[in-house]
PDB file of N, CA and C in Angstrom:
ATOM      1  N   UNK A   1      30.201   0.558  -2.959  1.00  0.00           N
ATOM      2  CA  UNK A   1      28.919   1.097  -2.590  1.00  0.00           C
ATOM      3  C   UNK A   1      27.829   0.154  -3.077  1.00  0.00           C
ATOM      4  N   UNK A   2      26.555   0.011  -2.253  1.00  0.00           N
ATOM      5  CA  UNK A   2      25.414  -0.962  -2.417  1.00  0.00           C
ATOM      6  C   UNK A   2      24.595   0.324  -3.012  1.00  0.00           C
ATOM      7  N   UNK A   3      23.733  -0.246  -4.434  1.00  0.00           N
ATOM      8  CA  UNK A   3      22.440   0.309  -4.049  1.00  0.00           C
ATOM      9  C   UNK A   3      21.280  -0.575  -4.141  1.00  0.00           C
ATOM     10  N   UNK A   4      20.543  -0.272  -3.105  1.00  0.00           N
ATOM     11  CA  UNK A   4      19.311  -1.039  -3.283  1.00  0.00           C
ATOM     12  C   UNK A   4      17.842  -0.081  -3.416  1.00  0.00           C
ATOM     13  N   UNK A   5      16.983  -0.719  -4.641  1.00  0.00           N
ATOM     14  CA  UNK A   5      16.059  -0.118  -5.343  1.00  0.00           C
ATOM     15  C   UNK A   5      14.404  -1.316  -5.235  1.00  0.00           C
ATOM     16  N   UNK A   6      13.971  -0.739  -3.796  1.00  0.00           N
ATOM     17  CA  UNK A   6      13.066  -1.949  -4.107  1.00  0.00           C
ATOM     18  C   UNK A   6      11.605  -1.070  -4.543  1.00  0.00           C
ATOM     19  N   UNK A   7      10.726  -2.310  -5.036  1.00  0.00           N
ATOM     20  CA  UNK A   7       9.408  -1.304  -6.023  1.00  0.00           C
ATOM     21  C   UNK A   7       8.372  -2.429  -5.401  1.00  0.00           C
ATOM     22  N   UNK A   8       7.442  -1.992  -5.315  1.00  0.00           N
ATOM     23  CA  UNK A   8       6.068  -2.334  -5.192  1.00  0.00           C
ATOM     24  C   UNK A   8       5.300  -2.583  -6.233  1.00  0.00           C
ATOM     25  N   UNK A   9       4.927  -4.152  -6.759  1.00  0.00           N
ATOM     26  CA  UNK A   9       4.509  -4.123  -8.102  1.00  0.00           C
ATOM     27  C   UNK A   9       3.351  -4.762  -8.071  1.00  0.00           C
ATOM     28  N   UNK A  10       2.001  -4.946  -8.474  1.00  0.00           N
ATOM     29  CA  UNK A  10       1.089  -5.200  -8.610  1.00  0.00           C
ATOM     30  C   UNK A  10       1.123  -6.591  -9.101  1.00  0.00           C
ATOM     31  N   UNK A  11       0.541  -7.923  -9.567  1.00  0.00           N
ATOM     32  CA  UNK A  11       0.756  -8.628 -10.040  1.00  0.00           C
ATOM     33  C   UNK A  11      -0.066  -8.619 -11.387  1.00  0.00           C
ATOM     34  N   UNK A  12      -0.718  -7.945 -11.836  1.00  0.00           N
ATOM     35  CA  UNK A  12      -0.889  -7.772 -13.075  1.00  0.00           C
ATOM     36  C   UNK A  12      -0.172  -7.205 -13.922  1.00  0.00           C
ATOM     37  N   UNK A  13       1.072  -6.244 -13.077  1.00  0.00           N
ATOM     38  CA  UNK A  13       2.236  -5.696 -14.032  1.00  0.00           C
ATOM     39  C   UNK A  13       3.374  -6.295 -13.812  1.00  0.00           C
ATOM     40  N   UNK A  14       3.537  -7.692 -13.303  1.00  0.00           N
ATOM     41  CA  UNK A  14       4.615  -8.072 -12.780  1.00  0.00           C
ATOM     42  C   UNK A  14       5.419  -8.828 -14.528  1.00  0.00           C
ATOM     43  N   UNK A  15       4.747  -9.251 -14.880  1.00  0.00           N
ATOM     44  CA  UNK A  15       5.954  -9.787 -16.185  1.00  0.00           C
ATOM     45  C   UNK A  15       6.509  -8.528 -16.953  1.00  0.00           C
ATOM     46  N   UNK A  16       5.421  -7.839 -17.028  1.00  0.00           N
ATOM     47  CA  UNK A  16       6.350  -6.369 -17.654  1.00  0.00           C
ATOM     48  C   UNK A  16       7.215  -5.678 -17.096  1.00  0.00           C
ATOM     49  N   UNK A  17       6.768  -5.503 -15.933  1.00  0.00           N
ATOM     50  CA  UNK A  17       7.735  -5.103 -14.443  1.00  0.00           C
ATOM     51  C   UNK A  17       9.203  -6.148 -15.175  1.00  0.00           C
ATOM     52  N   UNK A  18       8.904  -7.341 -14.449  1.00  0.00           N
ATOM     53  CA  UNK A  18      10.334  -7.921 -14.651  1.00  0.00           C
ATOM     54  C   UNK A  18      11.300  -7.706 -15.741  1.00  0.00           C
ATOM     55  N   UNK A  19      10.615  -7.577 -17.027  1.00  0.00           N
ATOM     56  CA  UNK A  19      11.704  -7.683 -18.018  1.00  0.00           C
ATOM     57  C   UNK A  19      11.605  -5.640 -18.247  1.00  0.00           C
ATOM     58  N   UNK A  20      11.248  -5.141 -17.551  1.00  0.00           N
ATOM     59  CA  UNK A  20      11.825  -3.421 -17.323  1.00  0.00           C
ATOM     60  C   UNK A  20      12.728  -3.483 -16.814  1.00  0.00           C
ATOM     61  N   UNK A  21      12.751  -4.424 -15.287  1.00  0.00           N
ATOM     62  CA  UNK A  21      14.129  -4.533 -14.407  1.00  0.00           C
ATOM     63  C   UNK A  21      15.321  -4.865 -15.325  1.00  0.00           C
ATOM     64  N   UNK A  22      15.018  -6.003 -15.669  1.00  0.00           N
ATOM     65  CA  UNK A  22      16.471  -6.379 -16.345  1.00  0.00           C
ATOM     66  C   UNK A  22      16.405  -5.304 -17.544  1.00  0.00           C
ATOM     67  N   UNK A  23      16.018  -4.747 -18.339  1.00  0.00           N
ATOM     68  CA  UNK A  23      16.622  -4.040 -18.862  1.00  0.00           C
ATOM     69  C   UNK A  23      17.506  -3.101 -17.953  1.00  0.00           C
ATOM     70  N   UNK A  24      16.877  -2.704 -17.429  1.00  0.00           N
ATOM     71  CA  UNK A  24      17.328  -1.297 -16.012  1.00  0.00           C
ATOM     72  C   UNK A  24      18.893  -1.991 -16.172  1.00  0.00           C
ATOM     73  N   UNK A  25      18.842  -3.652 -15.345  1.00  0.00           N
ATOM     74  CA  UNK A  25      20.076  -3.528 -14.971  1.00  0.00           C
ATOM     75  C   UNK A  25      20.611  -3.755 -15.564  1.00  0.00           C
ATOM     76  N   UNK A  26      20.540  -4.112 -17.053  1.00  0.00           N
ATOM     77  CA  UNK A  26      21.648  -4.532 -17.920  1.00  0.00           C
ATOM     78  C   UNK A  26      22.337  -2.816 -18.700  1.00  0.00           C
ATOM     79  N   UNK A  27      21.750  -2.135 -18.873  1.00  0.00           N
ATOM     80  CA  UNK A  27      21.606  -0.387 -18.959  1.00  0.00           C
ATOM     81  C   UNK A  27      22.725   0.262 -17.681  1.00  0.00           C
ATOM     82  N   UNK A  28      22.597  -0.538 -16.557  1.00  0.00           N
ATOM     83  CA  UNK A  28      23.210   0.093 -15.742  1.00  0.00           C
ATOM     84  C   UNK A  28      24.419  -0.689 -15.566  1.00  0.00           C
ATOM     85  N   UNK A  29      24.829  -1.744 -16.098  1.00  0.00           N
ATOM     86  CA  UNK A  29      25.753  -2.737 -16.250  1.00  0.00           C
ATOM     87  C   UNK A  29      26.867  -2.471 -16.781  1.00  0.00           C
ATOM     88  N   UNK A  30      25.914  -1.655 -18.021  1.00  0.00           N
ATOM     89  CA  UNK A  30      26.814  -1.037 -18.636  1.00  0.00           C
ATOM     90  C   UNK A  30      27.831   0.016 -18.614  1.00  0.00           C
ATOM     91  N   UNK A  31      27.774   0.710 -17.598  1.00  0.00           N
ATOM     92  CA  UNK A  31      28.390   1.793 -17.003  1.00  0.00           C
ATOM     93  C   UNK A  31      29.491   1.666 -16.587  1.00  0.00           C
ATOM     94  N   UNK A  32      30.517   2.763 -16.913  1.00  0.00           N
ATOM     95  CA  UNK A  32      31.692   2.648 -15.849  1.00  0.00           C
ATOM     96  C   UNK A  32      31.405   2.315 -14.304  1.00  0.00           C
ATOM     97  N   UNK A  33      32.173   1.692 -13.651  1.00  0.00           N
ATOM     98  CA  UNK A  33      32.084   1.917 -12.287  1.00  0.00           C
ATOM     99  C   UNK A  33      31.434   0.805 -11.644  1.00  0.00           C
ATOM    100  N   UNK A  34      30.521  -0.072 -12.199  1.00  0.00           N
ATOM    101  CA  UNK A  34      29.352  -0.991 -11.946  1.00  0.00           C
ATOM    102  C   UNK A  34      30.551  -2.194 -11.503  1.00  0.00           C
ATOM    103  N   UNK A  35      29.950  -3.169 -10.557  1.00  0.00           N
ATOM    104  CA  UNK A  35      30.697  -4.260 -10.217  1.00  0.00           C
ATOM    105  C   UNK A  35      29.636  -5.553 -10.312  1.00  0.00           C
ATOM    106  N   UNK A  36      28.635  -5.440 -10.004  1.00  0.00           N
ATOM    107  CA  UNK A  36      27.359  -6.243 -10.272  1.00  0.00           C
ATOM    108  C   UNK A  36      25.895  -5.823  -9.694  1.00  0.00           C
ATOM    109  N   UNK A  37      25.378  -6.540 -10.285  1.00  0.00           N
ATOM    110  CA  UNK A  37      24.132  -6.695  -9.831  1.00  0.00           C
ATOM    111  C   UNK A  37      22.680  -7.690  -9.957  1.00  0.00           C
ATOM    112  N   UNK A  38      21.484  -7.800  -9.261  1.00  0.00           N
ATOM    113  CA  UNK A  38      20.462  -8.839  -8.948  1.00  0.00           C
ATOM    114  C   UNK A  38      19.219  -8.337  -8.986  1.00  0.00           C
ATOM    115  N   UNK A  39      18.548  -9.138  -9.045  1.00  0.00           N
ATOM    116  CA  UNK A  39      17.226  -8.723  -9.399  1.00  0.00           C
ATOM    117  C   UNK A  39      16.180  -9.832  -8.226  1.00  0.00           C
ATOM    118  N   UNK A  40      15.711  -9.764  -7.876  1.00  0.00           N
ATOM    119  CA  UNK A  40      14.618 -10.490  -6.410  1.00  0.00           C
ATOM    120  C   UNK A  40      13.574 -10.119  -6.247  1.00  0.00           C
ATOM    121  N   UNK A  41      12.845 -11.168  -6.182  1.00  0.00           N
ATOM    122  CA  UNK A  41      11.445 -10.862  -5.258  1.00  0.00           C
ATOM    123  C   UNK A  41      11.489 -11.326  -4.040  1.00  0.00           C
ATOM    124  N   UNK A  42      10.384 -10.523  -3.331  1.00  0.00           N
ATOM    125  CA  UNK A  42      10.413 -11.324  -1.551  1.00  0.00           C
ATOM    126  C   UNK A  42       9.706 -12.573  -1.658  1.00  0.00           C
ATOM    127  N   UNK A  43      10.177 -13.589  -0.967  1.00  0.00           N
ATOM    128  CA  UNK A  43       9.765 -14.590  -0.664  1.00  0.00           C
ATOM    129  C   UNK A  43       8.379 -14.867  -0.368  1.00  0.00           C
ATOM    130  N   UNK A  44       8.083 -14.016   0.857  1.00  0.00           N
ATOM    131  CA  UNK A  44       6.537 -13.585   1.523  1.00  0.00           C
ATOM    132  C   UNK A  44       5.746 -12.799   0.719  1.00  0.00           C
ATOM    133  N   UNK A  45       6.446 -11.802   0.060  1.00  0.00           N
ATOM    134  CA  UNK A  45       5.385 -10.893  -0.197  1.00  0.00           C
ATOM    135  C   UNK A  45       5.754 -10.532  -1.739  1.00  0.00           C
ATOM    136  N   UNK A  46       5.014 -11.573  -2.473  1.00  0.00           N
ATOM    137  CA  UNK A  46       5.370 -11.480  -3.951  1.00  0.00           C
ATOM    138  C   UNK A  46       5.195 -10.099  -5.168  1.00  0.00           C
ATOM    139  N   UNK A  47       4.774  -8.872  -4.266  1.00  0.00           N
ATOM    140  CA  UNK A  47       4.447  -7.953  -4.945  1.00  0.00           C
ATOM    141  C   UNK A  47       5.818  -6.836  -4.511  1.00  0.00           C
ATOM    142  N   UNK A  48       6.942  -7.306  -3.984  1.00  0.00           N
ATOM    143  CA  UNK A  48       8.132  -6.589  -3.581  1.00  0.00           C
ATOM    144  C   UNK A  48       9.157  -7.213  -4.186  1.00  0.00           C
ATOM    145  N   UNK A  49      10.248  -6.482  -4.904  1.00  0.00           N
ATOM    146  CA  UNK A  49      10.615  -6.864  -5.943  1.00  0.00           C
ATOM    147  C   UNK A  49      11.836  -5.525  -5.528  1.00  0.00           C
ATOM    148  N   UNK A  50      13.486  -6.003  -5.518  1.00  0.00           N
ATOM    149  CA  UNK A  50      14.467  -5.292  -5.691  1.00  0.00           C
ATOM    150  C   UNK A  50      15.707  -5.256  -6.430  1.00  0.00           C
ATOM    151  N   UNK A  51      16.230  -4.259  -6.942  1.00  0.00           N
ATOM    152  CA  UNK A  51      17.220  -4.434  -7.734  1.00  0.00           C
ATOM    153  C   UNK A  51      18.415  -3.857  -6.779  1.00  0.00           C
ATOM    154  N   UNK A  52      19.095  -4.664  -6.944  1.00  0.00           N
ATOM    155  CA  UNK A  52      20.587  -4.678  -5.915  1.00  0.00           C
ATOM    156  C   UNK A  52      21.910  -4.483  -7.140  1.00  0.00           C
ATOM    157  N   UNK A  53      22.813  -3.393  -6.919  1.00  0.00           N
ATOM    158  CA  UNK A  53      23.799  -3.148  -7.555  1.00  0.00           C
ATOM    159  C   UNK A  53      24.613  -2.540  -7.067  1.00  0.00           C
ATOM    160  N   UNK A  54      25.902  -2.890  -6.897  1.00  0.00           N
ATOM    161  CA  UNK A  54      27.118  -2.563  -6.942  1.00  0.00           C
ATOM    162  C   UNK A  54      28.248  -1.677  -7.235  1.00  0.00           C
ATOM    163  N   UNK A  55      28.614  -0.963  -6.739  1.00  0.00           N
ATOM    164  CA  UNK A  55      29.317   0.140  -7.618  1.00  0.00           C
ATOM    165  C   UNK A  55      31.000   0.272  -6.924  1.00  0.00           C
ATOM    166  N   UNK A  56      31.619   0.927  -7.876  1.00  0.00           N
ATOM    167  CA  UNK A  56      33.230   1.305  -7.329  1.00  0.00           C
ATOM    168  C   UNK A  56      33.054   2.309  -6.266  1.00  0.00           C
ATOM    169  N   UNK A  57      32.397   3.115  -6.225  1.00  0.00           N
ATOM    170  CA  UNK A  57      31.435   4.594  -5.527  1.00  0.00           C
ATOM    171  C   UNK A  57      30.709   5.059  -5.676  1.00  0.00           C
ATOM    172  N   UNK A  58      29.812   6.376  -4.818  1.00  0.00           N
ATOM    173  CA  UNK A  58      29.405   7.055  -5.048  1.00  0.00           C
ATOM    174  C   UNK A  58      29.007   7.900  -6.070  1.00  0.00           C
ATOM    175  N   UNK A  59      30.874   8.438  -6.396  1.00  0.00           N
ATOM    176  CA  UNK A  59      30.658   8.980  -7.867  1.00  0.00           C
ATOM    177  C   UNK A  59      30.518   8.111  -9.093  1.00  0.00           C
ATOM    178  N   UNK A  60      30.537   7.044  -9.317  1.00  0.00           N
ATOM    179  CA  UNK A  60      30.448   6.112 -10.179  1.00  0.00           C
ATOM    180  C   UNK A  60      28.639   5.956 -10.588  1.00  0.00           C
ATOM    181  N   UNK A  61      28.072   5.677  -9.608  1.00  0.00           N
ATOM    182  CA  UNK A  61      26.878   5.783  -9.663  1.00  0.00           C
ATOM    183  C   UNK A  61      25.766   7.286  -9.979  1.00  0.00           C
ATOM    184  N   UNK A  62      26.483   8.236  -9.680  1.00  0.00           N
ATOM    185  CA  UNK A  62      25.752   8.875 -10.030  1.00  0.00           C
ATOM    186  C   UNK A  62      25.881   9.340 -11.567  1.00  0.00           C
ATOM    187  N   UNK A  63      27.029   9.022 -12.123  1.00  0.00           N
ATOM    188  CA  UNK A  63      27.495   9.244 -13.035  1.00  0.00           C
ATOM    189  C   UNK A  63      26.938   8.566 -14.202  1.00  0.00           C
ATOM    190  N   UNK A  64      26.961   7.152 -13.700  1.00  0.00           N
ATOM    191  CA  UNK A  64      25.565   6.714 -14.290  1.00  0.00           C
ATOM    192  C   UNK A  64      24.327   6.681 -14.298  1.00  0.00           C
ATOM    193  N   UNK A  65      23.829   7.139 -13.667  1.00  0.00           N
ATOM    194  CA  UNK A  65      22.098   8.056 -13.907  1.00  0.00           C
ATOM    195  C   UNK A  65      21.903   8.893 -14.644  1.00  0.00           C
ATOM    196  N   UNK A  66      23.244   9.757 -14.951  1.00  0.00           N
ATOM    197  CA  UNK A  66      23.283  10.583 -15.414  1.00  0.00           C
ATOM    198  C   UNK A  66      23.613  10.349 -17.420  1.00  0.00           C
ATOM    199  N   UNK A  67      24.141   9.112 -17.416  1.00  0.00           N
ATOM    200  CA  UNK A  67      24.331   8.561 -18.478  1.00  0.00           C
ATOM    201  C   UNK A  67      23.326   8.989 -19.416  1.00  0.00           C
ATOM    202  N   UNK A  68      23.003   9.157 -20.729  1.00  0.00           N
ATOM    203  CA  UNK A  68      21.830   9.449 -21.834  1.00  0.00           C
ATOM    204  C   UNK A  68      21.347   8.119 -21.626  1.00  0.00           C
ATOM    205  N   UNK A  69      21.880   6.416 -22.012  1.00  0.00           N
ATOM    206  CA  UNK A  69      21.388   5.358 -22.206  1.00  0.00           C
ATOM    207  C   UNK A  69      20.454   4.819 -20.918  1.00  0.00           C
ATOM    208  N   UNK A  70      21.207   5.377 -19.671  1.00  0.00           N
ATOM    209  CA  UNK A  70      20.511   5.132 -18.518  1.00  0.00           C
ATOM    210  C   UNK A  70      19.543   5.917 -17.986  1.00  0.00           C
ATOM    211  N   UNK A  71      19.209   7.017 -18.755  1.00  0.00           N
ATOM    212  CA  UNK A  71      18.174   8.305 -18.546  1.00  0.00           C
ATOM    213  C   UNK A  71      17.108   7.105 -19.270  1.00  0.00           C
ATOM    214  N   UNK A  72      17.293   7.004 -20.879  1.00  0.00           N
ATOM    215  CA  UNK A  72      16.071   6.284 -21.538  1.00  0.00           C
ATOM    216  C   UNK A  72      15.528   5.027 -21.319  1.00  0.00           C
ATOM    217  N   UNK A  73      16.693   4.145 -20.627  1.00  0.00           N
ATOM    218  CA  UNK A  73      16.331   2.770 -20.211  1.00  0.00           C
ATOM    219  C   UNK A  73      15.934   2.304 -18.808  1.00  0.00           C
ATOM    220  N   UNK A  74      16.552   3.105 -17.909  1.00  0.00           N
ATOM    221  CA  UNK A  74      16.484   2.707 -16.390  1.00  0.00           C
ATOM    222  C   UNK A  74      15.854   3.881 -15.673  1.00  0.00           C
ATOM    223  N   UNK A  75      15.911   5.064 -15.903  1.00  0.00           N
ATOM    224  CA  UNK A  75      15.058   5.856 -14.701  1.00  0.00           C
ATOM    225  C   UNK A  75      13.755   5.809 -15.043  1.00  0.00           C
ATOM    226  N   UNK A  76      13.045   5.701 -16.276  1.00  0.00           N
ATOM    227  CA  UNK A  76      11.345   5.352 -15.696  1.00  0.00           C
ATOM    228  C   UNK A  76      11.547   4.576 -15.383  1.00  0.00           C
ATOM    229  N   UNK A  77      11.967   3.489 -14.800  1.00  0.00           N
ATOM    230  CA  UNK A  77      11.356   1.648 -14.239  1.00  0.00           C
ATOM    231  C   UNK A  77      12.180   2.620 -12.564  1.00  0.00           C
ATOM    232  N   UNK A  78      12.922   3.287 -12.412  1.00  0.00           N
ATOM    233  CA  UNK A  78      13.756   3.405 -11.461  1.00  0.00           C
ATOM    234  C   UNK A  78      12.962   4.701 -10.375  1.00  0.00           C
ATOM    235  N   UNK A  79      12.202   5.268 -11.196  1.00  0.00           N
ATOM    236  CA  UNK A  79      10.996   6.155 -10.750  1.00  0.00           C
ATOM    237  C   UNK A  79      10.361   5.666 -10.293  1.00  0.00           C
ATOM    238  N   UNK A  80      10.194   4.385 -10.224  1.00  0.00           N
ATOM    239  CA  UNK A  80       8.641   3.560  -9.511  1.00  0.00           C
ATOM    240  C   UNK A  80       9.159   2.939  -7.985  1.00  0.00           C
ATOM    241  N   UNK A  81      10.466   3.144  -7.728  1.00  0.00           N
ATOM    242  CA  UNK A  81      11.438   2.634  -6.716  1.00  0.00           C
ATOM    243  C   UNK A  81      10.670   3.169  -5.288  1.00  0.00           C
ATOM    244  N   UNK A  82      10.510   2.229  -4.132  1.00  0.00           N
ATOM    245  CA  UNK A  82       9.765   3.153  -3.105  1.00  0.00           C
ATOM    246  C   UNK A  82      10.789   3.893  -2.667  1.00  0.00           C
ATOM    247  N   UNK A  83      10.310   5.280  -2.229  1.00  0.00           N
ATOM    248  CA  UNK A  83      10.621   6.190  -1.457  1.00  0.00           C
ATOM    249  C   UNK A  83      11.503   6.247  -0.273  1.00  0.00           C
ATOM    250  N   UNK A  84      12.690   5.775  -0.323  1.00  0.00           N
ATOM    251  CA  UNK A  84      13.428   5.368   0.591  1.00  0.00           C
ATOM    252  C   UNK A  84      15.020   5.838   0.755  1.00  0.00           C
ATOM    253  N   UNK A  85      16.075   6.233   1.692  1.00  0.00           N
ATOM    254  CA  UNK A  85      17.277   5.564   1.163  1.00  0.00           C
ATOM    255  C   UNK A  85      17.821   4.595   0.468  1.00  0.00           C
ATOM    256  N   UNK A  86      18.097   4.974  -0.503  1.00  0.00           N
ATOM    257  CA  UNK A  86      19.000   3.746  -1.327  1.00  0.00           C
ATOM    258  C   UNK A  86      20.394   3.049  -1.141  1.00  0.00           C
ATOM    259  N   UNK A  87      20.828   4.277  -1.146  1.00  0.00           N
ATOM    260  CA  UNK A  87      23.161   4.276  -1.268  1.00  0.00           C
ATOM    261  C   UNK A  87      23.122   3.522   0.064  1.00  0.00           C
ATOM    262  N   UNK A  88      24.271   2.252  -0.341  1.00  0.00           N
ATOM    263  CA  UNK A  88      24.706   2.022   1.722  1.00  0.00           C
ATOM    264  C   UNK A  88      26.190   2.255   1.122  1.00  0.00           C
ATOM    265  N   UNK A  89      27.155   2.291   2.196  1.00  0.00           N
ATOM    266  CA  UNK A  89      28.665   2.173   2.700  1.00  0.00           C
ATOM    267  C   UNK A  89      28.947   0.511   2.526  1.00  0.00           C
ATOM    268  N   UNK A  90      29.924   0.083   2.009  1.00  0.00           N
ATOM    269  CA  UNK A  90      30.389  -1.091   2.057  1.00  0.00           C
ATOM    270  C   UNK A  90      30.879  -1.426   3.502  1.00  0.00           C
ATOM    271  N   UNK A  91      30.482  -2.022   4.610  1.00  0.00           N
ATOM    272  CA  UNK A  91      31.259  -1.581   6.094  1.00  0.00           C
ATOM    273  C   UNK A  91      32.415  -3.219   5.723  1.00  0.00           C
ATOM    274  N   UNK A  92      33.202  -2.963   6.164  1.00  0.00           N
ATOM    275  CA  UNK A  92      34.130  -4.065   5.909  1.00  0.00           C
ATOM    276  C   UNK A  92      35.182  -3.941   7.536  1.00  0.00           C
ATOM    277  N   UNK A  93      36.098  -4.941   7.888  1.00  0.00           N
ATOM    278  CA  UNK A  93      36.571  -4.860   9.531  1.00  0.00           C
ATOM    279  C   UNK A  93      37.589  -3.548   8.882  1.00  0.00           C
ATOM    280  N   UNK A  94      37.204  -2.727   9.618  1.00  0.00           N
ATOM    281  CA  UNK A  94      39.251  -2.048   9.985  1.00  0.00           C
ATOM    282  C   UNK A  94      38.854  -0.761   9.020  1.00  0.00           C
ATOM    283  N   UNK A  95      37.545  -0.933   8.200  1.00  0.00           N
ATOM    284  CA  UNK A  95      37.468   0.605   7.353  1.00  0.00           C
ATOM    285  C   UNK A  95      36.180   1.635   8.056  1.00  0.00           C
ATOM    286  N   UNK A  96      37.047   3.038   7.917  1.00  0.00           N
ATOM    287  CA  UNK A  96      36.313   4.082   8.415  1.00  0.00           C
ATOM    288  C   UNK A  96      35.222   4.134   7.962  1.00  0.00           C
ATOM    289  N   UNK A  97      33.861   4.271   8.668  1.00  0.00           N
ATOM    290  CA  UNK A  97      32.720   4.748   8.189  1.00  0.00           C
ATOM    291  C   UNK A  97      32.417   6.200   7.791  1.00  0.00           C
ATOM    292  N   UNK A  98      31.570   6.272   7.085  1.00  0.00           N
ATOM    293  CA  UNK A  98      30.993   7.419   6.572  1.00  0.00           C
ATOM    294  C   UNK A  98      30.382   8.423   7.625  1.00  0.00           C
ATOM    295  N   UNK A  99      30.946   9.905   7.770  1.00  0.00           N
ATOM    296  CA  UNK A  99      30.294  10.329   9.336  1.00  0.00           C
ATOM    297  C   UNK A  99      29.195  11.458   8.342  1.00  0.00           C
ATOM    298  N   UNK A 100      27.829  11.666   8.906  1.00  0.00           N
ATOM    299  CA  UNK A 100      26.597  12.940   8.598  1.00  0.00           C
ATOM    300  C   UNK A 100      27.635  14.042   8.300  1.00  0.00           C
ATOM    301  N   UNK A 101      28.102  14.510   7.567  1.00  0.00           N
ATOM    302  CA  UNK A 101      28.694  16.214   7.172  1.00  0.00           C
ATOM    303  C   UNK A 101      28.694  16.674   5.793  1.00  0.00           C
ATOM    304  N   UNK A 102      28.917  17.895   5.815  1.00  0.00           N
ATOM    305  CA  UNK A 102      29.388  18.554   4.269  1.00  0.00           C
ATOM    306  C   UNK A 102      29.986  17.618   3.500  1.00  0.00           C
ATOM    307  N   UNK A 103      29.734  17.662   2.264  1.00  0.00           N
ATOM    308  CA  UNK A 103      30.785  16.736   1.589  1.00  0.00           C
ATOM    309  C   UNK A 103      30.922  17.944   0.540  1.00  0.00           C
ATOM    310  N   UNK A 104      30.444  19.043   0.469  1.00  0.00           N
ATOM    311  CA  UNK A 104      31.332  19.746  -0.754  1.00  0.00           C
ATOM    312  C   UNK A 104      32.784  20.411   0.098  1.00  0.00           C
ATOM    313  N   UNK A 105      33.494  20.876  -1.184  1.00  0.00           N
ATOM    314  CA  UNK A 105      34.879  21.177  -1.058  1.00  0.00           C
ATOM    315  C   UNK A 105      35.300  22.734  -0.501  1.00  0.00           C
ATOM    316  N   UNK A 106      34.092  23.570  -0.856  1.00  0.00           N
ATOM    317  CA  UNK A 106      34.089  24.835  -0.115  1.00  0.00           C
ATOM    318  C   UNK A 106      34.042  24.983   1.152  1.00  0.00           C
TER     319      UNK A 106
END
């Protein structure tokens, strides 16, 4: 699973911004489940700025949000994230995609 977390940052908060990110992702690094992750700005538009990370799944990731270390280190910087879908599907040749339905077990 991808997640991508991009933020809108001002350039007067951008050095503090940056070293929030890397904390974020080194906090979230730490987690079971994590496979990697990056940190970027846009090329064009230097006030867009995303953190890209990796996971075994779904449940892996949420599991880490849920973490205490990742509550105090990564969700305020992760609160400022625009308003968007995050989670993608890894699409790879020959594997089933993810279809819109229930996903609980009841």
């Amino acid at each position: 699973m991808i997640v991508v977390n991009r933020f809108r940052v001002p350039e007067n908060e951008q050095a503090a911004f940056r070293d929030d990110l890397e904390r974020t992702r080194q906090a979230l690094a730490a987690q079971v489940g994590y496979l990697r992750g990056s940190i970027g700005r846009n090329v064009d538009d230097p006030e867009l700025w995303v953190l890209t990370t990796e996971w075994e799944g779904p449940g892996a990731y949420r599991r880490a949000l849920s973490a205490y270390d990742v509550k105090l280190a990564a969700v305020p910087t992760l609160s400022r994230a625009i308003d968007e879908p995050s989670a993608y599907e890894t699409v790879e040749p020959g594997t089933e995609l993810n279809r819109p339905q229930a996903r609980s077990l009841g």
